[in-house]
C-alpha atoms as a PDB file:
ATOM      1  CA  UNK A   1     140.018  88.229  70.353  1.00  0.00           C
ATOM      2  CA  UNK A   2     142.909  85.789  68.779  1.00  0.00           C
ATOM      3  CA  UNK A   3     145.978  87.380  68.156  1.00  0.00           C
ATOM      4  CA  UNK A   4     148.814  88.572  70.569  1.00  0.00           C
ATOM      5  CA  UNK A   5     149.766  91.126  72.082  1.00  0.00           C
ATOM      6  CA  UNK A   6     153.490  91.890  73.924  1.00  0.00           C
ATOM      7  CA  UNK A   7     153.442  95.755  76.060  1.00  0.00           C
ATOM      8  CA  UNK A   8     157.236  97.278  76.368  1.00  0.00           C
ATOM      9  CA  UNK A   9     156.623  99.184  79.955  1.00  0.00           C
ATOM     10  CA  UNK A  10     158.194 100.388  82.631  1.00  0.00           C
ATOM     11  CA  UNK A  11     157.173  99.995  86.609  1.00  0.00           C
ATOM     12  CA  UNK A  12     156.574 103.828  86.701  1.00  0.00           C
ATOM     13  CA  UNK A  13     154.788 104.222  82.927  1.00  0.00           C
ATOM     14  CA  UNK A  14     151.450 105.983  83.996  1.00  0.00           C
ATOM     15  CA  UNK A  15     150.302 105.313  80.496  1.00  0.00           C
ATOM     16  CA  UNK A  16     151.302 101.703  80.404  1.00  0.00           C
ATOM     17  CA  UNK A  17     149.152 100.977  84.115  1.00  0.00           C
ATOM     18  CA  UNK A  18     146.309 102.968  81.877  1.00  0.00           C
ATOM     19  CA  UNK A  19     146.600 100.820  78.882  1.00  0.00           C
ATOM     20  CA  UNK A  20     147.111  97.260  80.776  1.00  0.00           C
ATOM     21  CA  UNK A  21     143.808  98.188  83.080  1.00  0.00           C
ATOM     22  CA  UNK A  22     141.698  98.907  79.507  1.00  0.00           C
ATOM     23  CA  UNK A  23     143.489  95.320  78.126  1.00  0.00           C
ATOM     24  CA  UNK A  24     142.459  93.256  81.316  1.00  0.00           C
ATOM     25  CA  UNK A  25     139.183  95.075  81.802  1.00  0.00           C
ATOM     26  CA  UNK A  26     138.439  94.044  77.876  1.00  0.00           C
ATOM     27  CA  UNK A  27     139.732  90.658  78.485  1.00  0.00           C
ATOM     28  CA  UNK A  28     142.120  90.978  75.714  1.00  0.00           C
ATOM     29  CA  UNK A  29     145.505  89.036  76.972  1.00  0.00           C
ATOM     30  CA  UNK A  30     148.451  90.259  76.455  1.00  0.00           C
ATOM     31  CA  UNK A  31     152.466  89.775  77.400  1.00  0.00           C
ATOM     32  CA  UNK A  32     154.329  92.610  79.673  1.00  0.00           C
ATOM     33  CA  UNK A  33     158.265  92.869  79.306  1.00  0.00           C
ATOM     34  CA  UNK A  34     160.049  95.681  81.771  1.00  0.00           C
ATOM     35  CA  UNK A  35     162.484  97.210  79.464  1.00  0.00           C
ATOM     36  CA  UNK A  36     164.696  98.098  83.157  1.00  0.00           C
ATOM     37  CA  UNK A  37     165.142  94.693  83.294  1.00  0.00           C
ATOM     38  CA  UNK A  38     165.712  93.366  79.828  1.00  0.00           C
ATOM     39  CA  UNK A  39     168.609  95.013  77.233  1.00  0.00           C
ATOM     40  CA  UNK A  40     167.054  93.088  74.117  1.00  0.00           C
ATOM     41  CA  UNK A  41     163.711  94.765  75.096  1.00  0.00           C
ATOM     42  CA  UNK A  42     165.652  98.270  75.018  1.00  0.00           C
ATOM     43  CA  UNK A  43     166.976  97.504  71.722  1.00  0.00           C
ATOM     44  CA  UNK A  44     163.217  96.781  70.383  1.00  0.00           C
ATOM     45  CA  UNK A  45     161.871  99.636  71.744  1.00  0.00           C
ATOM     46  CA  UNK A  46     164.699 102.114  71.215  1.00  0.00           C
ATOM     47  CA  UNK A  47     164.526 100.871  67.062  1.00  0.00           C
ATOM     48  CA  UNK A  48     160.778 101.245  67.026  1.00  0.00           C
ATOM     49  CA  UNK A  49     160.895 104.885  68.249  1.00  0.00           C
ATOM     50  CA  UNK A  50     163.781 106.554  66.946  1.00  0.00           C
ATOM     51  CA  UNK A  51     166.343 105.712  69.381  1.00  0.00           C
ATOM     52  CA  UNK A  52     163.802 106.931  72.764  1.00  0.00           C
ATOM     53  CA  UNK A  53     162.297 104.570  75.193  1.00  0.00           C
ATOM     54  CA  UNK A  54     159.151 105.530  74.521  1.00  0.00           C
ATOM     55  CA  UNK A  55     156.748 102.840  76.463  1.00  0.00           C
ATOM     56  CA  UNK A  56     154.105 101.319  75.966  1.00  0.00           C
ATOM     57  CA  UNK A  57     155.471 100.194  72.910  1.00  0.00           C
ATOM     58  CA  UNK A  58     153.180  97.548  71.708  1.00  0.00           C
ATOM     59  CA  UNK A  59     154.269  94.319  69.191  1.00  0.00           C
ATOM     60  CA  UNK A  60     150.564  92.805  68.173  1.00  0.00           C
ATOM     61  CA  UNK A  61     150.777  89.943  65.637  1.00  0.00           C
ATOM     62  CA  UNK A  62     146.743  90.118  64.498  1.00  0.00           C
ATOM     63  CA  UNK A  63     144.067  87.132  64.539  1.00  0.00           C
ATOM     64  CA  UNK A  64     143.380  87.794  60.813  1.00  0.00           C
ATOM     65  CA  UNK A  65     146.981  87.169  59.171  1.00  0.00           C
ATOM     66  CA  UNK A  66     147.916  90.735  59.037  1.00  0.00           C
ATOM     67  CA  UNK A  67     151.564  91.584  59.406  1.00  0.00           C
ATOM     68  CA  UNK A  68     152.887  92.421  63.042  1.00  0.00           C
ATOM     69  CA  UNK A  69     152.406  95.894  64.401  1.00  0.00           C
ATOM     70  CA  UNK A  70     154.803  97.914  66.336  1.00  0.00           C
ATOM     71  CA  UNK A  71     152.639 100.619  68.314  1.00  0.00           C
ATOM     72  CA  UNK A  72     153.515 103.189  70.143  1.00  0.00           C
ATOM     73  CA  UNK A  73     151.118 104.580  73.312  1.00  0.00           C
ATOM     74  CA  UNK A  74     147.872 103.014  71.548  1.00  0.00           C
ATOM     75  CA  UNK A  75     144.822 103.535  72.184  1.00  0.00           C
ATOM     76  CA  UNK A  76     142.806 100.459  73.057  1.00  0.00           C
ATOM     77  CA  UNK A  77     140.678 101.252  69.891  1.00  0.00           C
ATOM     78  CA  UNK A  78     144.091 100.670  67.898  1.00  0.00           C
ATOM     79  CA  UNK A  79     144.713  97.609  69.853  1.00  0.00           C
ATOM     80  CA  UNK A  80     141.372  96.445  68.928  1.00  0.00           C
ATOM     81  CA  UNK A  81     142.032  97.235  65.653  1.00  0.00           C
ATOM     82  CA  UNK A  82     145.379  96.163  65.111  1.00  0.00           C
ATOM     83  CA  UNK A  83     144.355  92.494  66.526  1.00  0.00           C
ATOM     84  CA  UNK A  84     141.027  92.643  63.823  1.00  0.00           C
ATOM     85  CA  UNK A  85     143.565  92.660  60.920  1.00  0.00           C
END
């Protein structure tokens, strides 16, 4: 699947180990940032969710030319989606 894909997590996000075991096991690729240990990753994540650190935050720039999408806990199916556009 072409396209990228950049997860906002934290070391103890249960839903972020759920979401980067469906990525690998799909063999979609995809870069991790820990917000703990990044402040401009805060900032992105904090602006995409109303001022929360709410991870996995998702940025995926799609295959297709579609505009980036900021994503909040996805599903894989809206990963999968997201990229198709």
């Amino acid at each position: 699947m072409s396209g990228t894909v950049t997860m906002y997590s934290t070391t103890w996000c249960g839903y972020c180990r759920r979401l980067k075991s469906q990525l690998e096991r799909e063999g979609i690729a995809f870069t991790e940032i820990n917000i703990e240990e990044d402040p401009d990753a805060v900032a992105l994540v904090e602006k995409a969710n109303d001022g929360n650190r709410t991870v996995p935050t998702l940025v995926v720039v799609p295959g297709g030319g579609g505009p980036e999408v900021t994503m909040t806990n996805p599903s894989l199916a809206e990963v999968k989606q997201a990229l198709a556009a």
